[in-house]
Structure formats: C-alpha cells, structure tokens
PDB file of N, CA and C in Angstrom:
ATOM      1  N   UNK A   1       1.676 -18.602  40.754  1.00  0.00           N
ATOM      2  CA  UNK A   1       1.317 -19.691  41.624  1.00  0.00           C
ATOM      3  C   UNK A   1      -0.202 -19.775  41.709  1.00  0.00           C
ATOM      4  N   UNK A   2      -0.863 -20.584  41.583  1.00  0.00           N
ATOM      5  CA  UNK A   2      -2.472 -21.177  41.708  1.00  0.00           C
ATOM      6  C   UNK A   2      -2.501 -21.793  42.869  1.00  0.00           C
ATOM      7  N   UNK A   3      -3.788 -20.880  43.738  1.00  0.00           N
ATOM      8  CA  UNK A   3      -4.099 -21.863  44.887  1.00  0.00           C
ATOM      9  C   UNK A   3      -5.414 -22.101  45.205  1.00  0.00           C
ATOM     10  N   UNK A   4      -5.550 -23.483  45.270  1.00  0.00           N
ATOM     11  CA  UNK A   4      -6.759 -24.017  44.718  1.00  0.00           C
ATOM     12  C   UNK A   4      -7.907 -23.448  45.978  1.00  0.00           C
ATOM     13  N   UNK A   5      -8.771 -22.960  45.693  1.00  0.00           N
ATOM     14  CA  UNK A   5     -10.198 -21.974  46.878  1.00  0.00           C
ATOM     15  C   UNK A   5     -11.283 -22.908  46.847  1.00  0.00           C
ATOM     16  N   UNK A   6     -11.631 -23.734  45.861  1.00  0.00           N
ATOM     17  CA  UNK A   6     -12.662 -24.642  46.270  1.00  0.00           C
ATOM     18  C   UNK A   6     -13.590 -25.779  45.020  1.00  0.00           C
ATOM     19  N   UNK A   7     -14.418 -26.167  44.992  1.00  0.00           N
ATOM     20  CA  UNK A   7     -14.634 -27.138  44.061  1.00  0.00           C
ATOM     21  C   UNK A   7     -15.837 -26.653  43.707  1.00  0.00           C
ATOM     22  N   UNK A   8     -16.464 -26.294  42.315  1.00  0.00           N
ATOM     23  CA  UNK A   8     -17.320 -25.882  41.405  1.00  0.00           C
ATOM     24  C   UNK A   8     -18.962 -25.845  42.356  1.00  0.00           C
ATOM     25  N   UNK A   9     -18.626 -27.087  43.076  1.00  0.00           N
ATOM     26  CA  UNK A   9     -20.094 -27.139  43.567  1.00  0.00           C
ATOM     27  C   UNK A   9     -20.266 -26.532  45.252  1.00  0.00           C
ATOM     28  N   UNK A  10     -19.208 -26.402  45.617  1.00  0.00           N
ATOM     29  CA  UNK A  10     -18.997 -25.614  46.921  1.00  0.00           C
ATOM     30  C   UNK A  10     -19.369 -24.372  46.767  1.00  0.00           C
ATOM     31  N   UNK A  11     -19.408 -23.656  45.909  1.00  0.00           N
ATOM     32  CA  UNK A  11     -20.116 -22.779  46.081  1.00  0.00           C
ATOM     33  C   UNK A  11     -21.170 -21.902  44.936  1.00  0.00           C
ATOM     34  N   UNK A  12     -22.259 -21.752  45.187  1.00  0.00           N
ATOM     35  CA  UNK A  12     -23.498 -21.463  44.294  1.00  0.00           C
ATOM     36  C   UNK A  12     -23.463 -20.060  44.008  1.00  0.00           C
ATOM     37  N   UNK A  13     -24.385 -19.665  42.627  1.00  0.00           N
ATOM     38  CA  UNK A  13     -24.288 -18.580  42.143  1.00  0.00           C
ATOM     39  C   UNK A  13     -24.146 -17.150  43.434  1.00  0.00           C
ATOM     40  N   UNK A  14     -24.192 -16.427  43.397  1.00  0.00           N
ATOM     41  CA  UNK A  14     -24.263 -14.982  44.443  1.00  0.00           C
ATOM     42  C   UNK A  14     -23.758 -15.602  45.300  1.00  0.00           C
ATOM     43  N   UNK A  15     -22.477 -16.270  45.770  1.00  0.00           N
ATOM     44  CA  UNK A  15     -22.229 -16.730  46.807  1.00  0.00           C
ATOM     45  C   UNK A  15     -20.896 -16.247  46.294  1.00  0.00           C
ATOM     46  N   UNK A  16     -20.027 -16.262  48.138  1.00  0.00           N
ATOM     47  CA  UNK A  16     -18.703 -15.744  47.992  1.00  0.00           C
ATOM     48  C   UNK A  16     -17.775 -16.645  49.094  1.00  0.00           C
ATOM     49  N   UNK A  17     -16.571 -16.828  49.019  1.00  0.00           N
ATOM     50  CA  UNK A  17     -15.828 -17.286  50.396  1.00  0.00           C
ATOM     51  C   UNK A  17     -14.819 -16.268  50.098  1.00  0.00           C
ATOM     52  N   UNK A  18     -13.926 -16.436  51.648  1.00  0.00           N
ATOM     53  CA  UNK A  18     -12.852 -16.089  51.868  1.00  0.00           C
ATOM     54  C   UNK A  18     -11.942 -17.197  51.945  1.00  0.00           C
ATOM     55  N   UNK A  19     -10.725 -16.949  51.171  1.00  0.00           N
ATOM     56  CA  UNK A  19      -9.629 -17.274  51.703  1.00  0.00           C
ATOM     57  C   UNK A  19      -8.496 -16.739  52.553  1.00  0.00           C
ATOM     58  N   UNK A  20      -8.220 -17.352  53.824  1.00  0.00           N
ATOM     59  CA  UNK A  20      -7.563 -16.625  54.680  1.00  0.00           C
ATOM     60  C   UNK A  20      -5.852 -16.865  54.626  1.00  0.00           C
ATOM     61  N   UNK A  21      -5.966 -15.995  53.743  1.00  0.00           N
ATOM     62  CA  UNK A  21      -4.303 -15.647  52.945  1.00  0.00           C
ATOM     63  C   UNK A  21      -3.812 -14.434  53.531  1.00  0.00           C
ATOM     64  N   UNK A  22      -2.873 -14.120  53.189  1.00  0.00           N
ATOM     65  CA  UNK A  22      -2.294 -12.666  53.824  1.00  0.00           C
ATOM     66  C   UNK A  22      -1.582 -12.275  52.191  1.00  0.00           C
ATOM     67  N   UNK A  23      -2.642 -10.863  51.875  1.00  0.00           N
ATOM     68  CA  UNK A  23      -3.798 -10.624  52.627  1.00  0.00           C
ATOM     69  C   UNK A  23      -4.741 -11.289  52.073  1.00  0.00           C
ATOM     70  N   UNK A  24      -6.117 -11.617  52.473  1.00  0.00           N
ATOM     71  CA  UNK A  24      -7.315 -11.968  52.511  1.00  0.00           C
ATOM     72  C   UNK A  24      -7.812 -12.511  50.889  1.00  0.00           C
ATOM     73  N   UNK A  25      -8.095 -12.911  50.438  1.00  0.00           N
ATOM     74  CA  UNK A  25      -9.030 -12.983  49.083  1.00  0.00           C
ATOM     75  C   UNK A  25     -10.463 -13.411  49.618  1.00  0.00           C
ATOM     76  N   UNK A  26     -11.339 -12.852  48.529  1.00  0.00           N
ATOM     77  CA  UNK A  26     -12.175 -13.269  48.133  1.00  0.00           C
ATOM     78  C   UNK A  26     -12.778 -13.812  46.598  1.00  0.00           C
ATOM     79  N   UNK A  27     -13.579 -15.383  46.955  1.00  0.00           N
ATOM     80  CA  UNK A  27     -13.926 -15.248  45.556  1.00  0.00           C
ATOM     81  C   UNK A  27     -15.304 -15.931  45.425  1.00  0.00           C
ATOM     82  N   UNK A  28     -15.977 -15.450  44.218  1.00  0.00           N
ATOM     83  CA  UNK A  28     -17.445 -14.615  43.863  1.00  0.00           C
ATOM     84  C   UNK A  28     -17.573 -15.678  42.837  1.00  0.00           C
ATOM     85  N   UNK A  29     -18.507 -16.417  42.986  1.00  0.00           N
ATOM     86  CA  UNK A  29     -19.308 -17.128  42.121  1.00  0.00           C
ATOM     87  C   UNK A  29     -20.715 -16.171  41.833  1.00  0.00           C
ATOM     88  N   UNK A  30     -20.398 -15.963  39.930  1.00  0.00           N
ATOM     89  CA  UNK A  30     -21.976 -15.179  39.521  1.00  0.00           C
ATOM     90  C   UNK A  30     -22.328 -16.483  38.292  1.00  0.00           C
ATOM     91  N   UNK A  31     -23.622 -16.719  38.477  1.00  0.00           N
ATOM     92  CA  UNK A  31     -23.644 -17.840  37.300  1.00  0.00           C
ATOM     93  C   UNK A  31     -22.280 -19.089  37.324  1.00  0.00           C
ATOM     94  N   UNK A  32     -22.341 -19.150  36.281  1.00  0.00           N
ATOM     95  CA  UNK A  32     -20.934 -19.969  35.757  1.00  0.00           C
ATOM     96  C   UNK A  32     -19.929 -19.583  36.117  1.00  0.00           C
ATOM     97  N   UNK A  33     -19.353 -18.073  35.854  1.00  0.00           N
ATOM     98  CA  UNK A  33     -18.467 -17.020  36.452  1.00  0.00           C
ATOM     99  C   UNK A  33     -17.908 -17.337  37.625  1.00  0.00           C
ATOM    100  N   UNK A  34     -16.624 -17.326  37.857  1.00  0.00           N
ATOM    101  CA  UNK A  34     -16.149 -17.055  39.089  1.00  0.00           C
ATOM    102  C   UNK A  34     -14.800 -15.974  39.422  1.00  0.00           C
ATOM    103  N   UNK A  35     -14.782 -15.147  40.022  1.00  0.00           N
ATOM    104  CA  UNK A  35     -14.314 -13.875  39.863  1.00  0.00           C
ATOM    105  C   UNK A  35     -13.392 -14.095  41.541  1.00  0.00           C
ATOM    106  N   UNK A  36     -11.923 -12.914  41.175  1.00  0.00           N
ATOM    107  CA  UNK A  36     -11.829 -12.707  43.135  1.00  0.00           C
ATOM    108  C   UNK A  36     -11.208 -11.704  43.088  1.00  0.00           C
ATOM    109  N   UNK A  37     -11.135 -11.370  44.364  1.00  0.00           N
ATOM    110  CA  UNK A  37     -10.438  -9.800  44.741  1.00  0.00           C
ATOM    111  C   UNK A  37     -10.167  -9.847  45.978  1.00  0.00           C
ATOM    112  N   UNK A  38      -9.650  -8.924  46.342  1.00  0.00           N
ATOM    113  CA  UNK A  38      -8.738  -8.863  48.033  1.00  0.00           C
ATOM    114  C   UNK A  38     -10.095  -8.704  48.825  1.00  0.00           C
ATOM    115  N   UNK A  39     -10.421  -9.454  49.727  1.00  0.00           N
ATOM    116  CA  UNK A  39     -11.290  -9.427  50.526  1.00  0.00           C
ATOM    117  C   UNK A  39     -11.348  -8.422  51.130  1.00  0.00           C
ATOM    118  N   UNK A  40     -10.625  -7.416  51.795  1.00  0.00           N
ATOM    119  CA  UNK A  40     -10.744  -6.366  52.708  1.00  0.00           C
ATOM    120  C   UNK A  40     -11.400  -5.073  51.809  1.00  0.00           C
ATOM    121  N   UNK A  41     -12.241  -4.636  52.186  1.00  0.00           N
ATOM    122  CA  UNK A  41     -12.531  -3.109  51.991  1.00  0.00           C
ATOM    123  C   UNK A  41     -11.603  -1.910  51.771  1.00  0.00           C
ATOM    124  N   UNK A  42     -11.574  -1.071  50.788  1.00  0.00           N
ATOM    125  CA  UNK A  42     -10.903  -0.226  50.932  1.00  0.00           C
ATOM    126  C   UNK A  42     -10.829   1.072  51.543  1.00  0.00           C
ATOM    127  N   UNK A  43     -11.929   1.327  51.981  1.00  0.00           N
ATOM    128  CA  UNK A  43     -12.267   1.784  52.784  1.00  0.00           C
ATOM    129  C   UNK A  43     -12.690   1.559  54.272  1.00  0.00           C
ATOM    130  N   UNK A  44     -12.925   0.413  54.432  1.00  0.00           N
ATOM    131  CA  UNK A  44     -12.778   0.229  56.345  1.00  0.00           C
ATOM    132  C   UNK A  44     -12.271  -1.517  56.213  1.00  0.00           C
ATOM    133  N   UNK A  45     -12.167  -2.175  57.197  1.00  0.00           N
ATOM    134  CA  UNK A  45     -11.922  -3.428  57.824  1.00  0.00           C
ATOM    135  C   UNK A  45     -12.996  -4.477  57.425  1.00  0.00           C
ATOM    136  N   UNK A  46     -13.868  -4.267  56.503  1.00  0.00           N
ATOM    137  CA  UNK A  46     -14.601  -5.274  56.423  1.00  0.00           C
ATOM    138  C   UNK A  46     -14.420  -6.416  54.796  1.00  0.00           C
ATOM    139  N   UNK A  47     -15.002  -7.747  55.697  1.00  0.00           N
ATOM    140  CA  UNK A  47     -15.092  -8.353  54.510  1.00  0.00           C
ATOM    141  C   UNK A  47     -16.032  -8.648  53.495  1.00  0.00           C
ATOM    142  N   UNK A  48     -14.787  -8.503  52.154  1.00  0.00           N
ATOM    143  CA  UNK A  48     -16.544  -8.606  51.135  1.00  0.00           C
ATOM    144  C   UNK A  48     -17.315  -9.944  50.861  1.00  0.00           C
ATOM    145  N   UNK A  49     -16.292 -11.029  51.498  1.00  0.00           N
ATOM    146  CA  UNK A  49     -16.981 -11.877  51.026  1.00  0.00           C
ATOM    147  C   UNK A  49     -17.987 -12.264  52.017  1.00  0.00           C
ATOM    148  N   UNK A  50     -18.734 -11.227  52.737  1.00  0.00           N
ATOM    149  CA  UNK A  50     -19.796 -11.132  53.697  1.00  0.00           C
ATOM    150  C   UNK A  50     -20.824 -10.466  53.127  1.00  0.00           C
ATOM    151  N   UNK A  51     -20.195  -9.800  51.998  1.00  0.00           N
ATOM    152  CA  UNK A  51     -21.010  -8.597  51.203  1.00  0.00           C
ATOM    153  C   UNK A  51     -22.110  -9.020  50.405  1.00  0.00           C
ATOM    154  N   UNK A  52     -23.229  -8.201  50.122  1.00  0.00           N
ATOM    155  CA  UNK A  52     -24.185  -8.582  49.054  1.00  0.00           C
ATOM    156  C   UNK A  52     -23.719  -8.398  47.575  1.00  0.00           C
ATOM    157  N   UNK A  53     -23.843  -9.312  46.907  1.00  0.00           N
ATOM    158  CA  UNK A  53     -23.621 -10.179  45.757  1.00  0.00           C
ATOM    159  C   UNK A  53     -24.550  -9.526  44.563  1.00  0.00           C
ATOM    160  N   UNK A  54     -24.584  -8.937  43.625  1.00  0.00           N
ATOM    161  CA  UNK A  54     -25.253  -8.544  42.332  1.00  0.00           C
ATOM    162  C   UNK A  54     -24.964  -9.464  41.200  1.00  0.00           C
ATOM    163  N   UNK A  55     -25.443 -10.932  40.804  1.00  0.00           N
ATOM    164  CA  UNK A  55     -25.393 -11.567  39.937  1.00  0.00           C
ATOM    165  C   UNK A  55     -25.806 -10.462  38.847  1.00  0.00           C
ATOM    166  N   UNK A  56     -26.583 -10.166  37.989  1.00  0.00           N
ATOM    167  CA  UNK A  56     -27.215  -9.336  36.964  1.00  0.00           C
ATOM    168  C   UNK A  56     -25.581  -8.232  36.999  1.00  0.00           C
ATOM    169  N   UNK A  57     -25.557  -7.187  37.859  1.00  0.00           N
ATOM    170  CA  UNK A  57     -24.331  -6.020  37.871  1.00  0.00           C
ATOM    171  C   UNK A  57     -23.122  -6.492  37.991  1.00  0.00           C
ATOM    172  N   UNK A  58     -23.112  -7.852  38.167  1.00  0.00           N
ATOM    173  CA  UNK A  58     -21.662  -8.192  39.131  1.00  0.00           C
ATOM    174  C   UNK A  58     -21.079  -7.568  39.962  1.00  0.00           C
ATOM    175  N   UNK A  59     -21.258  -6.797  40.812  1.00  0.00           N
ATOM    176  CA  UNK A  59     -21.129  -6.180  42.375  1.00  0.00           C
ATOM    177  C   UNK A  59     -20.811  -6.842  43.376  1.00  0.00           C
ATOM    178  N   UNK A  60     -20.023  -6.244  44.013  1.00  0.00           N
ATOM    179  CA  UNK A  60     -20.625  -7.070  45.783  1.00  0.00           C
ATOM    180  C   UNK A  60     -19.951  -5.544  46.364  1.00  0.00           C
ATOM    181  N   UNK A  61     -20.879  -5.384  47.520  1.00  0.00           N
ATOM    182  CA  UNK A  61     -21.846  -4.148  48.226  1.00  0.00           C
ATOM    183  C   UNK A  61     -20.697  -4.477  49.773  1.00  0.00           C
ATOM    184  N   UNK A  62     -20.205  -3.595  50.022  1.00  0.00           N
ATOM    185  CA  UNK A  62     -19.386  -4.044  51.411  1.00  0.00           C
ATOM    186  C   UNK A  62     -20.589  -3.941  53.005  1.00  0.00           C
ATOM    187  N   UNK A  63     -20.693  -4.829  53.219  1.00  0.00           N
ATOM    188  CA  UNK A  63     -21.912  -4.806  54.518  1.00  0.00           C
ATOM    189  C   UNK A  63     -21.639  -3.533  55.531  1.00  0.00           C
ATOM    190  N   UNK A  64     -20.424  -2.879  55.940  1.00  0.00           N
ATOM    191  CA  UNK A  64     -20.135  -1.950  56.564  1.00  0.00           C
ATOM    192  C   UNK A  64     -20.780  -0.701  56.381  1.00  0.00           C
ATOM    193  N   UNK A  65     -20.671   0.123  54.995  1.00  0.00           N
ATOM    194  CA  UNK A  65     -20.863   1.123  54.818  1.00  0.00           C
ATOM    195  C   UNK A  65     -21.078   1.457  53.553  1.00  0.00           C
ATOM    196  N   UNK A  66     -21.463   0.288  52.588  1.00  0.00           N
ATOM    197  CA  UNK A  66     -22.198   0.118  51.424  1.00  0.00           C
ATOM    198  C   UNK A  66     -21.762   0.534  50.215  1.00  0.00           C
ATOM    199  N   UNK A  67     -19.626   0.593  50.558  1.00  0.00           N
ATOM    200  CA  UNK A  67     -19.376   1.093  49.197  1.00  0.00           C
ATOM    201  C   UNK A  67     -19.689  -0.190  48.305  1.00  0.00           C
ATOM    202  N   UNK A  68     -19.416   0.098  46.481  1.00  0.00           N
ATOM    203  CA  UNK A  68     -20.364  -0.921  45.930  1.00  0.00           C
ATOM    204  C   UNK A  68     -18.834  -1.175  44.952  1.00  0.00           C
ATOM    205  N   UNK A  69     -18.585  -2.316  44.369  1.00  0.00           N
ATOM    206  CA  UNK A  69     -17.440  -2.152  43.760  1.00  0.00           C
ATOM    207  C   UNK A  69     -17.725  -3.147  42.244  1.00  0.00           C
ATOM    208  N   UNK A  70     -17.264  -3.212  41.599  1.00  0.00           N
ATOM    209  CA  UNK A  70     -17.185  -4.087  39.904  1.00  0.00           C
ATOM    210  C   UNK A  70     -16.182  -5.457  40.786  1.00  0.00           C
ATOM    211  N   UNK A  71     -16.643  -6.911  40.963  1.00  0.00           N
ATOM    212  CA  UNK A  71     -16.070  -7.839  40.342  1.00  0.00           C
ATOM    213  C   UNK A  71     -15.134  -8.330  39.108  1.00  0.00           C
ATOM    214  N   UNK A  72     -15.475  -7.378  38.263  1.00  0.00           N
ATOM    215  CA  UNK A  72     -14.547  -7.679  36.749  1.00  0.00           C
ATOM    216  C   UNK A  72     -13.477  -6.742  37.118  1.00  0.00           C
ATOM    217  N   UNK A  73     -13.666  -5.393  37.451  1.00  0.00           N
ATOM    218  CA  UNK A  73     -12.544  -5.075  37.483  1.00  0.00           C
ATOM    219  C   UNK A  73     -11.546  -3.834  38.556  1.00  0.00           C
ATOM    220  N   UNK A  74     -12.561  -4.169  39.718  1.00  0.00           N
ATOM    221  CA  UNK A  74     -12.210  -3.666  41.331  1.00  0.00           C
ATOM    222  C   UNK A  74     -12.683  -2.542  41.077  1.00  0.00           C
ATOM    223  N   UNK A  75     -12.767  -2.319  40.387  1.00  0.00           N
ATOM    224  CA  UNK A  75     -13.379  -0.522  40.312  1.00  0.00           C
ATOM    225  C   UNK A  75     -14.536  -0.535  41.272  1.00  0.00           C
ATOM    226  N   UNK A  76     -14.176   0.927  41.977  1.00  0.00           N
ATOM    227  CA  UNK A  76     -15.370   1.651  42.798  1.00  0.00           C
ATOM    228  C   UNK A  76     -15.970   2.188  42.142  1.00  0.00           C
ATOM    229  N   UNK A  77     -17.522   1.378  42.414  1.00  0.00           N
ATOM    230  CA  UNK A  77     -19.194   2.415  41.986  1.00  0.00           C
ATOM    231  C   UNK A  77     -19.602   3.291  42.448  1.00  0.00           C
ATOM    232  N   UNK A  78     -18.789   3.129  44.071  1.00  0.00           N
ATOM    233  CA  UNK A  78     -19.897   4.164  45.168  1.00  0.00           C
ATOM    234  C   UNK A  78     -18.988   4.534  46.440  1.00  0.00           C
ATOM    235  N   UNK A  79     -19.172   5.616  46.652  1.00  0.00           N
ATOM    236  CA  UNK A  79     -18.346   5.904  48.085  1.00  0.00           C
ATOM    237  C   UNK A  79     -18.877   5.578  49.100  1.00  0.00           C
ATOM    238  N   UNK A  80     -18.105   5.199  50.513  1.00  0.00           N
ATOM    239  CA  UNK A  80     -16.952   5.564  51.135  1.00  0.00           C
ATOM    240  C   UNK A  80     -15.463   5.592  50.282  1.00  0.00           C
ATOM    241  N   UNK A  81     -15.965   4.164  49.568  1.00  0.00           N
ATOM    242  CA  UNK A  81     -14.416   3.884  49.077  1.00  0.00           C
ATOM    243  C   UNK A  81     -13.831   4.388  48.194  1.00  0.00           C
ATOM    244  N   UNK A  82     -12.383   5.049  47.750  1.00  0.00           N
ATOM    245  CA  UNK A  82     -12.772   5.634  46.720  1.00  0.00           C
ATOM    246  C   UNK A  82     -11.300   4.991  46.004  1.00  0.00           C
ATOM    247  N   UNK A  83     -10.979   4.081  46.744  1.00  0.00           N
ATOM    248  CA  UNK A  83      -9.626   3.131  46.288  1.00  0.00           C
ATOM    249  C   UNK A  83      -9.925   1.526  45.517  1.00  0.00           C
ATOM    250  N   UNK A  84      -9.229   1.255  44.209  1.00  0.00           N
ATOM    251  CA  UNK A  84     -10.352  -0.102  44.095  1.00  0.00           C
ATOM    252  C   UNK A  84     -10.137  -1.021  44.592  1.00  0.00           C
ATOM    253  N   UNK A  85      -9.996  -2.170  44.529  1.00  0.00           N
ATOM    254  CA  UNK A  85      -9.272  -3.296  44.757  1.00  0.00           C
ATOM    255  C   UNK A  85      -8.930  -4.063  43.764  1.00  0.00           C
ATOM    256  N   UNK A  86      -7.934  -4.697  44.761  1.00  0.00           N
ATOM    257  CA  UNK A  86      -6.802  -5.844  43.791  1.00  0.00           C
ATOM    258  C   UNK A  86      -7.422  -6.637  42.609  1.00  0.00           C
ATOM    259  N   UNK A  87      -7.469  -7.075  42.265  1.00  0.00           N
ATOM    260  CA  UNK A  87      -8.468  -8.405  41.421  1.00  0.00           C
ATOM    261  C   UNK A  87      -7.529  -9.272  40.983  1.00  0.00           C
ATOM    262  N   UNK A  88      -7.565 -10.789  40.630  1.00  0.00           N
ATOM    263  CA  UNK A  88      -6.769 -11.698  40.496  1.00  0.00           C
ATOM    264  C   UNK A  88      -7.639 -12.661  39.258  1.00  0.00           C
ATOM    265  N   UNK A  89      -6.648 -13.436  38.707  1.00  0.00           N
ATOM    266  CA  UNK A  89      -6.980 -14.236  37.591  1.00  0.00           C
ATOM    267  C   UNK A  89      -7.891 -15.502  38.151  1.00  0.00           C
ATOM    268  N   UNK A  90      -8.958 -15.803  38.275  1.00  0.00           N
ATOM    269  CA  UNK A  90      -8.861 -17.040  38.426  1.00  0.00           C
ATOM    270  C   UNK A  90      -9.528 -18.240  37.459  1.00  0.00           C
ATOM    271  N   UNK A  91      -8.976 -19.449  37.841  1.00  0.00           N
ATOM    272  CA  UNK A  91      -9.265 -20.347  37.024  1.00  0.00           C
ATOM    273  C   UNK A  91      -9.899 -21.620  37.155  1.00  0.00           C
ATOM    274  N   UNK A  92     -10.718 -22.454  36.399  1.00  0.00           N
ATOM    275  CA  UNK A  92     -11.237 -23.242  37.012  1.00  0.00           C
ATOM    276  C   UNK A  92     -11.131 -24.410  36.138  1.00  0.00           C
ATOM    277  N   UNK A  93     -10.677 -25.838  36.221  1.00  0.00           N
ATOM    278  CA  UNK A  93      -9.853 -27.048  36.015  1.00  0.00           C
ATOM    279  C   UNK A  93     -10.219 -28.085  36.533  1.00  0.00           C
ATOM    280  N   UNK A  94     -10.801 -29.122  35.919  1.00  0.00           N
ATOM    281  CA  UNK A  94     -11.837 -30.472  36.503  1.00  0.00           C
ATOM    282  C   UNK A  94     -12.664 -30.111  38.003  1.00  0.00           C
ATOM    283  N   UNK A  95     -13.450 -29.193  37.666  1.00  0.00           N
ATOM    284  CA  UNK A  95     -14.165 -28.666  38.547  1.00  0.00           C
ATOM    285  C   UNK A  95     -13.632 -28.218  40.234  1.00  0.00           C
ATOM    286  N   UNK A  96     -12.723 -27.516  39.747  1.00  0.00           N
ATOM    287  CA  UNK A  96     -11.789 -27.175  41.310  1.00  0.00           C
ATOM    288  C   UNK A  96     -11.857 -25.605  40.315  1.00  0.00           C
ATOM    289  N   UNK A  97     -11.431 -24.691  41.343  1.00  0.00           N
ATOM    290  CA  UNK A  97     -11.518 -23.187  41.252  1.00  0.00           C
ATOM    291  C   UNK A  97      -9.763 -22.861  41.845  1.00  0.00           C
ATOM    292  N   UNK A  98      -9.217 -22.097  41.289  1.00  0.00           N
ATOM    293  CA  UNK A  98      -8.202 -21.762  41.421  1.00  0.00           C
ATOM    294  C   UNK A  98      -7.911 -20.428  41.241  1.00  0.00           C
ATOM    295  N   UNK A  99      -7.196 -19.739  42.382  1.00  0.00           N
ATOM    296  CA  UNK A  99      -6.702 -18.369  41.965  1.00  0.00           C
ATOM    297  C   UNK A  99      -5.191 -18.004  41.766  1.00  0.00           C
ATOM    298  N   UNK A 100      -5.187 -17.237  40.903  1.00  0.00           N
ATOM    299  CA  UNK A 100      -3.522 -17.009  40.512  1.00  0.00           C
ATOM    300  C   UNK A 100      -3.308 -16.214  41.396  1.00  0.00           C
ATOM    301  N   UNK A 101      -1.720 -16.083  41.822  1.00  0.00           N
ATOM    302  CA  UNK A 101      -1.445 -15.374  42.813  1.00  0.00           C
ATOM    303  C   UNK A 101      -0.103 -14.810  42.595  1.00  0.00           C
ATOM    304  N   UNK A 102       0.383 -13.475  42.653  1.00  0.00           N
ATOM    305  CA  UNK A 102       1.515 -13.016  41.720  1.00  0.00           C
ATOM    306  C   UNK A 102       1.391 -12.602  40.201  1.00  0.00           C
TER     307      UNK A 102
END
C-alpha cells in the first residue's frame, strides 16, 4: 500500500516530516533523494524527524541523546541506540512522494 507524505516541493533538501501513522514515519529529503524510516528513536521517545539532517553522510542525529543512524539503511552509527530502525521503500510519481507500507 503507498501513502502519499507530500509533494516534491513541500519539502527541501535536509528537511524531514512526520507522518502521524501508527507507528510514526518519517521522511528525509537529501538532495533529490528522498528516504523514510519509523520516526521514533530506538532508543528513547523522540522524533527524528526533529533530528539534524546530514545531506553529505545521509544521517539524521536524534535531538534527545544524539544517537546517529544511516537513512539508507537504519543502521546505528552511534550509541544510545543500539537497535536500528525500520526503513521503508519510498517513491516519488508526478511530483508527489509516496511511502510503501507493508
């Protein structure tokens, strides 16, 4: 199932939203790129798409307690966290952004 998160120009490079799904996504515009993953931290309650953004590393840094994680492929860089996160397909189609879900 694809559910559409937003339109190409809604959101700019190092920028992130949430979608408030259960549970949570986030998704990460780097460049052209647009990437997502379960918004929640795996290590505490916070969201990443609040987090600082590494266009160049593709990162985003959880504002809480600074674990650091891969966009491409949830993997943890840095502790607290030491669990990765989800990551999801997404896609993008006459300038709308879409994430697969399932």
């Amino acid at each position: 199932m694809l559910i559409k998160a937003c339109t190409t120009d809604q959101l700019r490079p190092g920028e992130a939203l949430r979608l408030n799904l259960t549970p949570p996504i986030a998704v990460y515009r780097l460049g052209d790129e647009y990437y997502a993953t379960e918004d929640t931290c795996t290590h505490a309650q916070a969201s990443l798409a609040a987090g600082d953004i590494d266009l160049e590393e593709c990162t985003v840094e959880c504002p809480y307690h600074g674990s650091l994680f891969d966009l491409r492929s949830g993997r943890v860089l840095s502790l607290p966290a030491t669990r990765p996160l989800k990551t999801y397909t997404v896609k993008v189609v006459d300038q709308e952004v879409f994430v697969e879900l399932g």
